[in-house]
Protein backbone atom coordinates (compact mmCIF):
# COMPACT_ATOMS: atom_id res chain seq x y z
CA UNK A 1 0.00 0.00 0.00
CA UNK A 2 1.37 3.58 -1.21
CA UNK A 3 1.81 6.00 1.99
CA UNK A 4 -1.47 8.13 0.17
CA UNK A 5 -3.01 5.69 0.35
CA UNK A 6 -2.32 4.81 3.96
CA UNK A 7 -2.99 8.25 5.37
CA UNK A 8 -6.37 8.34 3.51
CA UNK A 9 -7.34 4.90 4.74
CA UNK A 10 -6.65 6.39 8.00
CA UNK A 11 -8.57 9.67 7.41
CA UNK A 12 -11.10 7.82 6.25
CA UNK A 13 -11.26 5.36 8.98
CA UNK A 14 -11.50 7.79 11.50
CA UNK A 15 -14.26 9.71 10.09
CA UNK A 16 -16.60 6.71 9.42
CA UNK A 17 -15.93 5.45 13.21
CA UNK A 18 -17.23 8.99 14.30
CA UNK A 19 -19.35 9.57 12.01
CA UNK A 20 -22.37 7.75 13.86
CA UNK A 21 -22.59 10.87 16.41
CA UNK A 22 -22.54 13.44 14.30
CA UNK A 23 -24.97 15.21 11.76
CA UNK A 24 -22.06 15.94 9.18
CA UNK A 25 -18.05 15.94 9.90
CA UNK A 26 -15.26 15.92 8.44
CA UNK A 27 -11.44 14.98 9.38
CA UNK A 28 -8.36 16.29 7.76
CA UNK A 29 -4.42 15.00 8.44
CA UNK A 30 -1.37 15.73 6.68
CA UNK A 31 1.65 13.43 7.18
CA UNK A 32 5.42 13.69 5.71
CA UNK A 33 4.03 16.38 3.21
CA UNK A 34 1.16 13.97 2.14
CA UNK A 35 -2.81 15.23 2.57
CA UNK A 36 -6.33 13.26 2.68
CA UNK A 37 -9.58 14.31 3.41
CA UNK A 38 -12.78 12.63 4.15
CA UNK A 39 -15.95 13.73 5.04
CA UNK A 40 -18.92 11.82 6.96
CA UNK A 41 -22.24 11.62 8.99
CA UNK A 42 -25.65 10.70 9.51
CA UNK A 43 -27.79 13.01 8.44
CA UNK A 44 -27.00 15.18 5.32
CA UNK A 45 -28.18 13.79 1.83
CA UNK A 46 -24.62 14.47 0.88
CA UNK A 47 -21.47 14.01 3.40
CA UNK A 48 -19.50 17.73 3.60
CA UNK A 49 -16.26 17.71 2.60
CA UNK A 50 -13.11 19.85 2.63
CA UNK A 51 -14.79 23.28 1.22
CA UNK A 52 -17.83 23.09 3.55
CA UNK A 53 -17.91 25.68 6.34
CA UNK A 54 -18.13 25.22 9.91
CA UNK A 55 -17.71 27.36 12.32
CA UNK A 56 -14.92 26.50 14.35
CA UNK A 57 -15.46 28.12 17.83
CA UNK A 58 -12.53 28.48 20.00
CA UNK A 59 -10.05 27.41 17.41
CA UNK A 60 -10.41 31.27 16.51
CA UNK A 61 -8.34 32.25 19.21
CA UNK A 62 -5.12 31.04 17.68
CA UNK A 63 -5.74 33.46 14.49
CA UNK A 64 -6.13 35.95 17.06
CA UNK A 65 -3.10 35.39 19.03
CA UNK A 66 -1.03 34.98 15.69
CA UNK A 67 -1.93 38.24 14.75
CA UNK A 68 -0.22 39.58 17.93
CA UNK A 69 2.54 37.96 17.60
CA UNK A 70 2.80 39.26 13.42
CA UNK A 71 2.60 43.03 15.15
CA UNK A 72 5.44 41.50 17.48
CA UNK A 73 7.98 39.63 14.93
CA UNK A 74 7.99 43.93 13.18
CA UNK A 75 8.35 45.37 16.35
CA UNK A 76 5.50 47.34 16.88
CA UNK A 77 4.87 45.57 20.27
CA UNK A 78 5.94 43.09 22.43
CA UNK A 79 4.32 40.46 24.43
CA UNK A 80 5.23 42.67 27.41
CA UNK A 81 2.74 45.39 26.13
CA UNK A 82 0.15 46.30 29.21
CA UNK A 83 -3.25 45.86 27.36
CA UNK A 84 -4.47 48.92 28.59
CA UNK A 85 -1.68 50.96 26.61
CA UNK A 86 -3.99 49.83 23.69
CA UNK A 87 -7.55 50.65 25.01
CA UNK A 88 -9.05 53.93 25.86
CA UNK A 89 -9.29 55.13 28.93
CA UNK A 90 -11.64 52.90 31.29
CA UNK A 91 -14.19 54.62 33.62
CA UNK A 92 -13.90 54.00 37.58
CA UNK A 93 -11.02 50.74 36.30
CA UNK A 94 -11.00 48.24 39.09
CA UNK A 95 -7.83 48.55 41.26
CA UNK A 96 -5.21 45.77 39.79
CA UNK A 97 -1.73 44.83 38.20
CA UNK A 98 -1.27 45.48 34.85
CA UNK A 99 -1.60 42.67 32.35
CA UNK A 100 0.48 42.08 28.67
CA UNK A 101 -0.78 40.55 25.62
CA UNK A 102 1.13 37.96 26.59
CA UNK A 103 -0.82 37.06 29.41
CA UNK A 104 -4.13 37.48 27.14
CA UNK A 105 -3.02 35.12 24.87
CA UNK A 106 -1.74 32.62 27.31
CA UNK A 107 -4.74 32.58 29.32
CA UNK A 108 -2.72 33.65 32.61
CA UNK A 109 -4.07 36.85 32.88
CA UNK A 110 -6.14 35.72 35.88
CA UNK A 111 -9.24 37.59 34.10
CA UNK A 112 -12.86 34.98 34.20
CA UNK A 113 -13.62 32.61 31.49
CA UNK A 114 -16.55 35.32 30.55
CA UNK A 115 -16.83 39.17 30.65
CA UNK A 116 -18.76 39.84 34.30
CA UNK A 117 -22.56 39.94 33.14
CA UNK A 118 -22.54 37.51 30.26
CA UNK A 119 -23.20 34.36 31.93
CA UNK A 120 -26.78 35.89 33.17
CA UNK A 121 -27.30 37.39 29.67
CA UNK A 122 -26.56 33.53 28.28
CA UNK A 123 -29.01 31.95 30.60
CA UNK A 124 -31.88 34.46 28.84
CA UNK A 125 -30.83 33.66 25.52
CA UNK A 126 -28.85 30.23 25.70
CA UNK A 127 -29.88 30.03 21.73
CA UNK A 128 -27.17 32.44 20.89
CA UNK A 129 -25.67 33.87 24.38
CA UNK A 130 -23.32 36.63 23.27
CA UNK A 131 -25.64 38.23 20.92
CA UNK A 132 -25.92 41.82 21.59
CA UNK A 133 -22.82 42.11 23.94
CA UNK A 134 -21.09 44.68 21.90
CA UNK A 135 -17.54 46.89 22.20
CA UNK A 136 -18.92 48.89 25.22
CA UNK A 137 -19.96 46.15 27.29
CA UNK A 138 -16.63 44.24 26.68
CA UNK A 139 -14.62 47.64 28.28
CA UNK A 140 -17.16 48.37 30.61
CA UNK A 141 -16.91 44.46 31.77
CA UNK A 142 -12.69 44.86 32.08
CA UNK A 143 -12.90 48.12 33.68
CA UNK A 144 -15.16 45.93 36.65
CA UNK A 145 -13.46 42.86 36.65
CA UNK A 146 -10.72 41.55 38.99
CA UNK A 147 -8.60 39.06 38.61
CA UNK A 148 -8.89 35.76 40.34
CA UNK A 149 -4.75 35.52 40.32
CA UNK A 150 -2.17 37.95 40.07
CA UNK A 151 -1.66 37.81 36.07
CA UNK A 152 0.87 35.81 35.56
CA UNK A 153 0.37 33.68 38.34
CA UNK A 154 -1.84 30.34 37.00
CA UNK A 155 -3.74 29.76 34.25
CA UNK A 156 -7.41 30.06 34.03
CA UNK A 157 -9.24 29.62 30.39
CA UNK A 158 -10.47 32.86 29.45
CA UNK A 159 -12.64 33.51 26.24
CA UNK A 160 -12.83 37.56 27.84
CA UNK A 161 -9.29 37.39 27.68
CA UNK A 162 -8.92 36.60 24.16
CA UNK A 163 -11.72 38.95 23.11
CA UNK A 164 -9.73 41.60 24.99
CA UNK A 165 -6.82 40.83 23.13
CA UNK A 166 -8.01 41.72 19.98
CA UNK A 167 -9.96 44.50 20.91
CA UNK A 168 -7.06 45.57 21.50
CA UNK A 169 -4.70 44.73 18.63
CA UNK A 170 -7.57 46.09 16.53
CA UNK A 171 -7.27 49.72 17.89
CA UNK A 172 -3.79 49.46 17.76
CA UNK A 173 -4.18 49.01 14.10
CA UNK A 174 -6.93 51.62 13.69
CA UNK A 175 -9.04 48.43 12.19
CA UNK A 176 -11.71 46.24 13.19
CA UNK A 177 -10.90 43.08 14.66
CA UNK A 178 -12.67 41.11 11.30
CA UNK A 179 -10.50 43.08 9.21
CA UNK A 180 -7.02 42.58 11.28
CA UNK A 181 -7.67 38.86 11.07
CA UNK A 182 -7.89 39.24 7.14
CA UNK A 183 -4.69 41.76 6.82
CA UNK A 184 -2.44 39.80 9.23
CA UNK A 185 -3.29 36.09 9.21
CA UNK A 186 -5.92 34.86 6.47
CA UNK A 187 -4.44 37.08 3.78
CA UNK A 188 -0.80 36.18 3.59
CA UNK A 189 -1.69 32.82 4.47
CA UNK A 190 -4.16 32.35 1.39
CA UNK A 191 -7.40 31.42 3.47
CA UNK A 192 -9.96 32.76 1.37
CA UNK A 193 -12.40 30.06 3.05
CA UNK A 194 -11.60 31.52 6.45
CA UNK A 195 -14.42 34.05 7.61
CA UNK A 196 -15.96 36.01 10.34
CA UNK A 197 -19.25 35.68 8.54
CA UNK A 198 -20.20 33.31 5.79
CA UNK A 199 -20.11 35.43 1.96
CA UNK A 200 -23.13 35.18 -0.50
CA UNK A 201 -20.88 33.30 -3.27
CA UNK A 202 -19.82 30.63 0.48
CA UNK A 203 -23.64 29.97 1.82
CA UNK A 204 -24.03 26.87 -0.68
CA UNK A 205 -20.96 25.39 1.18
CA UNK A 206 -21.92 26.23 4.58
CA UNK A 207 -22.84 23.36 7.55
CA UNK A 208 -26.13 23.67 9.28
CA UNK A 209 -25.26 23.17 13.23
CA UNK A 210 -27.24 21.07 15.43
CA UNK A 211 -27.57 20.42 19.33
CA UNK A 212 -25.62 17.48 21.05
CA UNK A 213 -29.02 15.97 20.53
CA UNK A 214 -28.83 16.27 16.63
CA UNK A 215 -32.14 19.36 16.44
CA UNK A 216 -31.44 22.22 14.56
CA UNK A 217 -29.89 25.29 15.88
CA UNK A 218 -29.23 28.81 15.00
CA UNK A 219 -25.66 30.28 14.21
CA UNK A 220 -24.20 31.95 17.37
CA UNK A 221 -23.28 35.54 16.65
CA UNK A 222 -20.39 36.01 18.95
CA UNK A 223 -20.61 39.71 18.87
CA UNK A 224 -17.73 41.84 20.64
CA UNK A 225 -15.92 37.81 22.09
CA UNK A 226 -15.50 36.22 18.13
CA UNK A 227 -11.52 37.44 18.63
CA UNK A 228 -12.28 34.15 20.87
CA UNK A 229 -14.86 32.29 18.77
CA UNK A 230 -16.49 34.16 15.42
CA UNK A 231 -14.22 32.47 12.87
CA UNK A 232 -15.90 30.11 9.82
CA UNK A 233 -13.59 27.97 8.03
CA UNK A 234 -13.37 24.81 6.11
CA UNK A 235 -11.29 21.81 6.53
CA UNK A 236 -9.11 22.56 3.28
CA UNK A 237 -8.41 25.84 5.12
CA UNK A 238 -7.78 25.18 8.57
CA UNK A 239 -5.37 21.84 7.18
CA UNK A 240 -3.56 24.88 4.67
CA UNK A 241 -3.15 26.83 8.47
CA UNK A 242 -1.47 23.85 10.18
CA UNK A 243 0.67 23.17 6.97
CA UNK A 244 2.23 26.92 7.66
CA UNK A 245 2.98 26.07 11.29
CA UNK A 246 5.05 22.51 10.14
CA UNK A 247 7.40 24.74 7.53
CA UNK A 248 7.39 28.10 9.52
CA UNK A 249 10.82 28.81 7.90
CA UNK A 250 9.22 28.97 4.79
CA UNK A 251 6.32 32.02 3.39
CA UNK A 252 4.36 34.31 5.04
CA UNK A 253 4.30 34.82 8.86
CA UNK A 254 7.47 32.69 9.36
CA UNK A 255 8.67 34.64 12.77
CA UNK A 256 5.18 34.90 14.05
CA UNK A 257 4.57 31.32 13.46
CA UNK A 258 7.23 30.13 15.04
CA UNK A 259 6.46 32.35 18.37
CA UNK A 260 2.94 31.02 18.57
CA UNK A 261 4.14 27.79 19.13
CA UNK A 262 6.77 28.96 21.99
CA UNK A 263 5.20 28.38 25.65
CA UNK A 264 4.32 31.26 27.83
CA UNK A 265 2.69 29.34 31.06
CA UNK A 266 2.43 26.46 32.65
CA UNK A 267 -1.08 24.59 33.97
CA UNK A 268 0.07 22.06 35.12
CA UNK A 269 2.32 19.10 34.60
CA UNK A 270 0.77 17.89 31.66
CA UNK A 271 0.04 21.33 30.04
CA UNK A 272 1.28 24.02 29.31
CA UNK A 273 -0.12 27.00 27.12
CA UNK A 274 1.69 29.01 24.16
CA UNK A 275 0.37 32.18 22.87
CA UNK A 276 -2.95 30.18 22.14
CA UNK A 277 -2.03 26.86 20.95
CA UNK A 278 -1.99 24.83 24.28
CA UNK A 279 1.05 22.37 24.37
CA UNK A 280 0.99 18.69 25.53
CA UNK A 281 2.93 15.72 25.87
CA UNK A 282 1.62 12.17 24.30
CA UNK A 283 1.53 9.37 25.99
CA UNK A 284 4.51 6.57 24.69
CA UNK A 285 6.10 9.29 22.38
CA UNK A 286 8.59 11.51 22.67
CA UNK A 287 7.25 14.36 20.68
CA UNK A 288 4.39 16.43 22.37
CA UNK A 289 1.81 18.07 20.09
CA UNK A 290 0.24 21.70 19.72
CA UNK A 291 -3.75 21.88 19.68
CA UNK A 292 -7.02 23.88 20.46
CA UNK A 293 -10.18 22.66 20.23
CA UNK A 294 -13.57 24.85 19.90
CA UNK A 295 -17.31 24.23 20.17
CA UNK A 296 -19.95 27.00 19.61
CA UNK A 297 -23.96 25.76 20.13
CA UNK A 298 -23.93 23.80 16.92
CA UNK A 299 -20.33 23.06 15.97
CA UNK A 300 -17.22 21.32 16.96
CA UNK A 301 -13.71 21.51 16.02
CA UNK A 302 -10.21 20.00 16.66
CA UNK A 303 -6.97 21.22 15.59
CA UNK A 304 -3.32 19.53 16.29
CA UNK A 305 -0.04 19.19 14.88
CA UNK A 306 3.12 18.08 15.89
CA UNK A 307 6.13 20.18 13.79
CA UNK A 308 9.24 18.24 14.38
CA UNK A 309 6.81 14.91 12.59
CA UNK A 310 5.82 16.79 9.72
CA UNK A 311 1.74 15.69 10.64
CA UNK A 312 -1.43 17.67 11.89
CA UNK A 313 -5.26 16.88 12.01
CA UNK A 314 -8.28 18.97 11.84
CA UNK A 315 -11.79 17.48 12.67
CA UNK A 316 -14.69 19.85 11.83
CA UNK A 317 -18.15 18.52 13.37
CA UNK A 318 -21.82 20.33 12.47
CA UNK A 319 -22.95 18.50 15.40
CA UNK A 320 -21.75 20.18 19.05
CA UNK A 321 -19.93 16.98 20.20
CA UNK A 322 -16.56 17.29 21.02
CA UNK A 323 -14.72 15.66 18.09
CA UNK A 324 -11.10 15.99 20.98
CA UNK A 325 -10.86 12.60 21.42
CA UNK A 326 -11.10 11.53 17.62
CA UNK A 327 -8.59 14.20 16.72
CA UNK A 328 -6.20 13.95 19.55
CA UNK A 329 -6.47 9.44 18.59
CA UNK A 330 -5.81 10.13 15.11
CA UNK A 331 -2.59 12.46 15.94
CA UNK A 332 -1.11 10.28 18.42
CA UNK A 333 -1.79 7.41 15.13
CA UNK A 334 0.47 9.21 12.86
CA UNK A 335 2.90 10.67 15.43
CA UNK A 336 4.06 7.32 16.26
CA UNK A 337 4.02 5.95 12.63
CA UNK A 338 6.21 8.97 11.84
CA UNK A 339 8.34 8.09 14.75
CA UNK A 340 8.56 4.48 13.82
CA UNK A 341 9.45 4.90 10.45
């Protein structure tokens, strides 16, 4: 058997053995420069493939962090940078350290997972809970909130955090957030596919999302947090993204991509977090991997690579059922057939 023909066996494989939970998926790999693609489910008339568009929740947040660290690699700031050099002036700002980008986009800012007040705006409208929440409410939320941990100190998952972040970058820029993503990371990279909202020439190609329970749901409009969630893409796309982080020597972005995947805190033992990717070891290798994973009320999504092995996977899931552990499986696959061979 040709190695094409190995890694799409696998791809395959691994689609059709989650496919049973899920209204339409579809998994992605790339091994020693080698692609496949296959796309599965149980409900849609016709299986989605590469081009279709999900939207890919969380995984957002490490477009957003490598679009600080583009404005970093040409010195126009540093990971040091107190976010609030960046945002206007806050009204009445809760007493507290200062804290960097860096600390944004490694989740040790010691800021809540969600801007004070959201959580009680989410249980009125758990259809779509950020809807609404726009720029004002994000400041006026950080100019109230105190940290749980002197930034720095621990890590503590933190969607506000992100959204902060490129609030942030995006005034620095004189942009909007949407717009920064395009200029710094989706541009040079080629990732036409990649979208805060889905185009009139994309909506023939774009997933329906559905409940853990397989009903129907509506898109969530992530409002003033997508720097932390907003982002549509397709499997092509997001596969095209983790190619660029294997060869960062090579095109667009090269310095920024290799400081995204340089860790900035430590959880714990097991984990520790870069400026968004989080960083892992897996079990029986010797390699660890880079991933993020994202969910949003009718979509999952899974994103890993390891560098040094030349392989990544990207699982994309209309269905909001974590798709981690069929991701993280077929990594850990082709991490140790790379290190066997």
């Amino acid at each position: 058997m040709s190695p094409d023909a190995d890694l799409a066996d696998r791809v395959r494989d691994a689609a059709q053995r989650e496919a049973r939970r899920h209204d339409g998926l579809v998994v992605a790999a790339v091994a020693g420069g080698r692609t496949a693609v296959h796309g599965a489910g149980r409900g849609a008339a016709a299986a989605p493939d590469g081009s279709t568009l999900f939207q890919v929740g969380s995984v957002t947040k490490v477009f957003t962090t490598l679009a600080l660290a583009a404005a970093v690699t040409r010195g126009e700031l540093s990971l040091d940078t107190p976010v609030d050099d960046l945002l206007p002036a806050l009204p009445t700002p809760a007493p507290r350290p200062p804290i960097t980008l860096a600390q944004l986009a490694s989740h040790s800012s010691g800021l809540p997972r969600l801007p004070p007040g959201v959580l009680l705006r989410g249980l009125r409208q758990r259809s779509d809970p950020y809807r609404g929440l726009g720029p004002e409410d994000l400041l006026a939320a950080y100019a109230r909130a105190r940290p749980s941990a002197r930034p720095g100190r621990r890590v503590t998952y933190s969607n506000f955090g992100v959204a902060l972040l490129g609030a942030a970058l995006a005034r620095h820029a004189g942009t909007s957030w949407e717009q920064l993503v395009a200029d710094e990371v989706t541009g040079p990279l080629g990732l036409r596919d990649t979208v805060p909202a889905v185009r009139p020439d994309q909506q023939d190609r774009r997933a329906a999302g559905h409940s853990r329970r397989g009903r129907p749901v509506p898109d969530w409009d992530l409002a003033a947090v997508a720097p932390a969630g907003g982002l549509w893409s397709s499997a092509d796309d997001v596969l095209a993204f983790v190619r660029a982080h294997l060869v960062p020597q090579e095109g667009p972005l090269s310095g920024a991509l290799r400081l995204v995947q340089e860790p900035q805190a430590r959880a714990n033992r097991w984990l520790q977090v870069c400026s968004g990717w989080m960083l892992t070891p897996l079990r029986g290798s010797d390699h660890p991997v880079w991933w993020h994973n994202g969910g949003t009320g009718g979509f999952a999504s899974f994103v890993g690579f390891q560098p040094d092995l030349g392989t990544g996977v990207v699982v994309l899931s209309s269905t909001a059922r974590s798709v981690d552990r069929a991701g993280m499986s077929l990594l850990t696959e082709l991490v140790n057939t790379a290190e066997a061979g």
